[in-house]
N, C-alpha and C. Protein backbone atom coordinates (compact mmCIF):
# COMPACT_ATOMS: atom_id res chain seq x y z
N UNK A 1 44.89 -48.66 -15.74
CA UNK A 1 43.86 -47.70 -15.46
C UNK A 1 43.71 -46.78 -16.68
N UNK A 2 42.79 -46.79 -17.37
CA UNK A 2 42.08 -45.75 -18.51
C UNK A 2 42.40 -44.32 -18.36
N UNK A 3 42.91 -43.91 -19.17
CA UNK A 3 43.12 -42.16 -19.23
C UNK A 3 41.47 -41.65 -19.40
N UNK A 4 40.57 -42.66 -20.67
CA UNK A 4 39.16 -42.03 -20.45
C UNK A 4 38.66 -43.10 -21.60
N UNK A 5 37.17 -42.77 -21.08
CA UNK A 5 36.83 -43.95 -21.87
C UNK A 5 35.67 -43.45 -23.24
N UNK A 6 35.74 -43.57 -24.27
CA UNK A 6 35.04 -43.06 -25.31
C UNK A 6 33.47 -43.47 -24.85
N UNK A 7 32.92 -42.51 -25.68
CA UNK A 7 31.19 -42.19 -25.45
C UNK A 7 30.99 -44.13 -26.21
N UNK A 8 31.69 -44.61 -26.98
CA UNK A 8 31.68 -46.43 -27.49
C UNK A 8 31.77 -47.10 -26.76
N UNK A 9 32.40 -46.65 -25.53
CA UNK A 9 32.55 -47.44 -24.35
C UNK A 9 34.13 -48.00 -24.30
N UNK A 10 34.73 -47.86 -25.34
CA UNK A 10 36.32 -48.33 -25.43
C UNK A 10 37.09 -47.37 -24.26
N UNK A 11 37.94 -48.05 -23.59
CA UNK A 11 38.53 -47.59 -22.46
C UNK A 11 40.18 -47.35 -22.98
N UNK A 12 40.30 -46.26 -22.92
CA UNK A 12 41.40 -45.91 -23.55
C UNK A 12 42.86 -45.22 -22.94
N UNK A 13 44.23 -46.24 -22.68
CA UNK A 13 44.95 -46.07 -21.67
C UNK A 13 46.26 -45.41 -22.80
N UNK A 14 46.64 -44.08 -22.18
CA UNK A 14 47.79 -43.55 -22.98
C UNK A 14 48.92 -43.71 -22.95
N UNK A 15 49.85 -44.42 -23.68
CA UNK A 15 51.07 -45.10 -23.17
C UNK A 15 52.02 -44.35 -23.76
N UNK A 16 53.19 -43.50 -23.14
CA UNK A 16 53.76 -42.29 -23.83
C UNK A 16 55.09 -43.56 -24.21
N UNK A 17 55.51 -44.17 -23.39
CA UNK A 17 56.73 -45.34 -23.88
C UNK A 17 56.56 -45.96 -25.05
N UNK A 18 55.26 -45.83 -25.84
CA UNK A 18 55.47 -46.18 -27.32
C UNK A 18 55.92 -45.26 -28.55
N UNK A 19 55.97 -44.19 -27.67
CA UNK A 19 56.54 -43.10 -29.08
C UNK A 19 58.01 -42.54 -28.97
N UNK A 20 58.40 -42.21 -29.32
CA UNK A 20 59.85 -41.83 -29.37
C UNK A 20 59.67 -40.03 -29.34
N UNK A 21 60.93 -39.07 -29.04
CA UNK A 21 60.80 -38.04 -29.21
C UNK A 21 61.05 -37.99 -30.19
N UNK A 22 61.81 -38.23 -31.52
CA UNK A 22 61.15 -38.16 -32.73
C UNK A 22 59.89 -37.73 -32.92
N UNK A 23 58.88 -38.76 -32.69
CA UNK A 23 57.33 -39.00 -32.78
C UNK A 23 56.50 -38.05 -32.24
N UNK A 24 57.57 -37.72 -30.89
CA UNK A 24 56.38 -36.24 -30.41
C UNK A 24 56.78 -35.11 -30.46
N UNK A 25 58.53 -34.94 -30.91
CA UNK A 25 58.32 -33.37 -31.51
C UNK A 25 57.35 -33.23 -32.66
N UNK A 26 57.46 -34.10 -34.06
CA UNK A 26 57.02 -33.77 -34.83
C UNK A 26 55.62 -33.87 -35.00
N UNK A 27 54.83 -33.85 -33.66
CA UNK A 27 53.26 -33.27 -33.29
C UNK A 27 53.58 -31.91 -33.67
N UNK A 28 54.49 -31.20 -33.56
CA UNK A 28 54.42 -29.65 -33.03
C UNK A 28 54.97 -29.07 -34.82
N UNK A 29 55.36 -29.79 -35.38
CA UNK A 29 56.41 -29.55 -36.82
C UNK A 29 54.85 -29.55 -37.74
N UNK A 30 54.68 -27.99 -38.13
CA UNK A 30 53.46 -27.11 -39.32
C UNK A 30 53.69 -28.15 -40.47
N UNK A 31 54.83 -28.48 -40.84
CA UNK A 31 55.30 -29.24 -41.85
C UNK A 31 54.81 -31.00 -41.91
N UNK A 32 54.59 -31.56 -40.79
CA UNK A 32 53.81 -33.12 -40.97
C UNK A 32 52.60 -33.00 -40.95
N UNK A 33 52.78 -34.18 -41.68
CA UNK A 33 51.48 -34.49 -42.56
C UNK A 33 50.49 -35.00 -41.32
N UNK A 34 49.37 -34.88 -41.50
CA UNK A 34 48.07 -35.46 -40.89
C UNK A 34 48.09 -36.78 -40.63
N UNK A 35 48.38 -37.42 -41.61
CA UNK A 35 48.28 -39.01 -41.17
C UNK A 35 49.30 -39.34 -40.27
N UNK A 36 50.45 -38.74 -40.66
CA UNK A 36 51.24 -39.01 -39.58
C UNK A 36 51.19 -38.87 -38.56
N UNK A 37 51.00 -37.33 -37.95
CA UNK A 37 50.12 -36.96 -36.64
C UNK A 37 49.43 -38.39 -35.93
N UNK A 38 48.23 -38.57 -36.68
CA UNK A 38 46.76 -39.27 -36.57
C UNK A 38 47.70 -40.87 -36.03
N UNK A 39 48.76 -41.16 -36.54
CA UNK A 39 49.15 -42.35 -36.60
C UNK A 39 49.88 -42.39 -35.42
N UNK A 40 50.91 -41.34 -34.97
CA UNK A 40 51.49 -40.94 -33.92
C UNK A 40 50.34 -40.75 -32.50
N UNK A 41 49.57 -40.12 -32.67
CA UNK A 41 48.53 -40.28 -31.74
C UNK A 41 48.16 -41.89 -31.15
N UNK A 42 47.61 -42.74 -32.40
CA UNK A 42 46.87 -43.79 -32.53
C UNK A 42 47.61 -44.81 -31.66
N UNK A 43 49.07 -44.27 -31.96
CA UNK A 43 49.96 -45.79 -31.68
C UNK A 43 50.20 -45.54 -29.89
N UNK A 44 49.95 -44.27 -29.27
CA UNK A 44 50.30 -44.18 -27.93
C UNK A 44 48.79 -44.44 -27.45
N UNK A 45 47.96 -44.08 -28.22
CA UNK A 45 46.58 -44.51 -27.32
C UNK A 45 46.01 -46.17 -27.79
N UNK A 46 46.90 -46.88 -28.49
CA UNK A 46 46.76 -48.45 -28.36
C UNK A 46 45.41 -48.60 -29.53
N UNK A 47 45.15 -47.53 -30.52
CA UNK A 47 44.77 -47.48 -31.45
C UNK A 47 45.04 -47.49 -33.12
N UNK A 48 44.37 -47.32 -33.97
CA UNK A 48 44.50 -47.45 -35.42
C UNK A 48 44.71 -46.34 -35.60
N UNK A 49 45.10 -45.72 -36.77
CA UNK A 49 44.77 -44.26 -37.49
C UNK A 49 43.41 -44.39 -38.28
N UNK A 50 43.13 -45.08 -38.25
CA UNK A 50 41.59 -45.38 -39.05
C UNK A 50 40.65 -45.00 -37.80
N UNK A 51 40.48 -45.74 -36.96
CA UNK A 51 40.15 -45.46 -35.71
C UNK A 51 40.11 -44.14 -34.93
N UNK A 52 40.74 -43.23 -35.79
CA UNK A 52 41.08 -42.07 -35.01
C UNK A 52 39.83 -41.31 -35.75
N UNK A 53 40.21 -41.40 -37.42
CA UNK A 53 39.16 -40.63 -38.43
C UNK A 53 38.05 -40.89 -38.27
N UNK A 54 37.45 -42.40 -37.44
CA UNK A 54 36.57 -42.69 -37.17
C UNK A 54 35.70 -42.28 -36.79
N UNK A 55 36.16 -41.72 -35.54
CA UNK A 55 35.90 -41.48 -33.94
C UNK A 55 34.32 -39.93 -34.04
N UNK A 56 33.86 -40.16 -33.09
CA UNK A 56 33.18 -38.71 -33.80
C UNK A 56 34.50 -37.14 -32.86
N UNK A 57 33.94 -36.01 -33.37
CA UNK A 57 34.67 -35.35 -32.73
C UNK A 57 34.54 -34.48 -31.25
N UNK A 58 33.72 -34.51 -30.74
CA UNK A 58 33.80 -34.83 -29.59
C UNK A 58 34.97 -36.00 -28.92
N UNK A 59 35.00 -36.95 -29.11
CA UNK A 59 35.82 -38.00 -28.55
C UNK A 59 36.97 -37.46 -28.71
N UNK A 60 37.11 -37.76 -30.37
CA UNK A 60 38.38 -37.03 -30.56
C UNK A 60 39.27 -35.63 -30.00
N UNK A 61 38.94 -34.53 -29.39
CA UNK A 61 39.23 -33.65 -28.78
C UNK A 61 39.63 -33.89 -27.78
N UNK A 62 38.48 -34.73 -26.57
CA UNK A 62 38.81 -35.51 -25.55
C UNK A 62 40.01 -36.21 -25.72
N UNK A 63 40.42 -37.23 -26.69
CA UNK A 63 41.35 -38.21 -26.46
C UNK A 63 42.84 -36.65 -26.89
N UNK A 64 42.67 -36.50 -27.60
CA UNK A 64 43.66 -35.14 -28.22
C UNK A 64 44.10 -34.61 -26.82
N UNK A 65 42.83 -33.79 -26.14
CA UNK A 65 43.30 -33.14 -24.50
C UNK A 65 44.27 -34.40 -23.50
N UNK A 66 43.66 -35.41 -23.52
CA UNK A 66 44.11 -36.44 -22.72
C UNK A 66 45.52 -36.88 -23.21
N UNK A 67 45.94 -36.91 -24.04
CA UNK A 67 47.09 -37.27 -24.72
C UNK A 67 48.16 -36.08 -24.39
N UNK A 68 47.76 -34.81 -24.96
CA UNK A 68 48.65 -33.71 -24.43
C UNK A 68 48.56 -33.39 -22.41
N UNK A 69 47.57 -33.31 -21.73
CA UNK A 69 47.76 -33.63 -20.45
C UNK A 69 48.71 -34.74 -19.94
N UNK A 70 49.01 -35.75 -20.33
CA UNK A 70 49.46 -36.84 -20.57
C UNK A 70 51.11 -36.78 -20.50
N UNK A 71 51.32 -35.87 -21.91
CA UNK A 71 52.90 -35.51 -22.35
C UNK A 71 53.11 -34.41 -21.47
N UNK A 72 52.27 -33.98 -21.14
CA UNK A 72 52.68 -32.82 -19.78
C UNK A 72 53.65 -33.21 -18.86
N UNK A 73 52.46 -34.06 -18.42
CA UNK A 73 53.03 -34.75 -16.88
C UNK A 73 53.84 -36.14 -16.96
N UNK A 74 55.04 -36.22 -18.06
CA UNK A 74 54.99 -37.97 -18.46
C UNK A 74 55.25 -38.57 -17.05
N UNK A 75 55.69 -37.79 -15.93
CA UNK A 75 56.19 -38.71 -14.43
C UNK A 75 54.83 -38.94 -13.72
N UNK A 76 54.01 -38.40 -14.29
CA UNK A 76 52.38 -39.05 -13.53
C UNK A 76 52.10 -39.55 -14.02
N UNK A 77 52.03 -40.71 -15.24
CA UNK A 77 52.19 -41.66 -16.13
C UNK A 77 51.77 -42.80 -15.42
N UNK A 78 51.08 -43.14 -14.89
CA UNK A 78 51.28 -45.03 -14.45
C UNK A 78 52.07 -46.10 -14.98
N UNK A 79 51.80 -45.70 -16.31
CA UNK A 79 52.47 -46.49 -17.79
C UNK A 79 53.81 -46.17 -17.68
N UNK A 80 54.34 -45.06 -17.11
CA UNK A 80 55.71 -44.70 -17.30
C UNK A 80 57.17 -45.72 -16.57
N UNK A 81 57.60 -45.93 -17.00
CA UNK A 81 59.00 -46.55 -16.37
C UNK A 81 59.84 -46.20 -15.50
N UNK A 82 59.32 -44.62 -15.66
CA UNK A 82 60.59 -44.26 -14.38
C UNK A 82 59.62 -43.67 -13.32
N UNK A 83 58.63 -44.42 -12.75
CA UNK A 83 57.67 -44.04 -11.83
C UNK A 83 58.25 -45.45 -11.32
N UNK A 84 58.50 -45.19 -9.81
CA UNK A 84 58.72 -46.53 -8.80
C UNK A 84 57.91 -46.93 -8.31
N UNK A 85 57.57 -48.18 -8.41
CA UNK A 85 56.78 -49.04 -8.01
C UNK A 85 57.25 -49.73 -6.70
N UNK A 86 57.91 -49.35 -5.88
CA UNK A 86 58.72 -49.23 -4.51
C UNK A 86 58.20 -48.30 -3.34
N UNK A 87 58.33 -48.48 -1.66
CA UNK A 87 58.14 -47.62 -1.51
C UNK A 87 59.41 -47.47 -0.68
């Protein structure tokens, strides 16, 4: 199920199990670089970093909000692993 789908029509599902906490403290670290960010983003939303610079900005904000809503809640995750699929 799509976290949201770009004004392109690409349906875009946020998968937090591809990044490491490595990867998402250093969202928050003044000190990394942009691409890195952009690349760290790219790789949990099943995207490029090219793809990101692409994007217009509108989208981009959207996917940005959706991504941090996302790391909020990682146990409302669908994608997440430690959500039981049991009842």
């Amino acid at each position: 199920m799509p976290n949201l789908t770009l004004t392109d029509g690409r349906e875009i599902t946020i998968d937090l199990s591809v990044i490491t906490v490595r990867e998402y403290r250093a969202l928050f670290d003044k000190k990394q670089k942009q691409e890195d960010e952009d690349a760290t983003l790219a790789k949990a939303c099943g995207l490029t970093a090219e793809d990101i610079l692409d994007m217009s900005q509108p989208d981009f904000r959207r996917l940005a909000a959706a991504f941090f809503k996302t790391a909020r809640e990682p146990l409302a995750d669908p994608n997440s692993v430690s959500e039981s699929t049991t009842e």
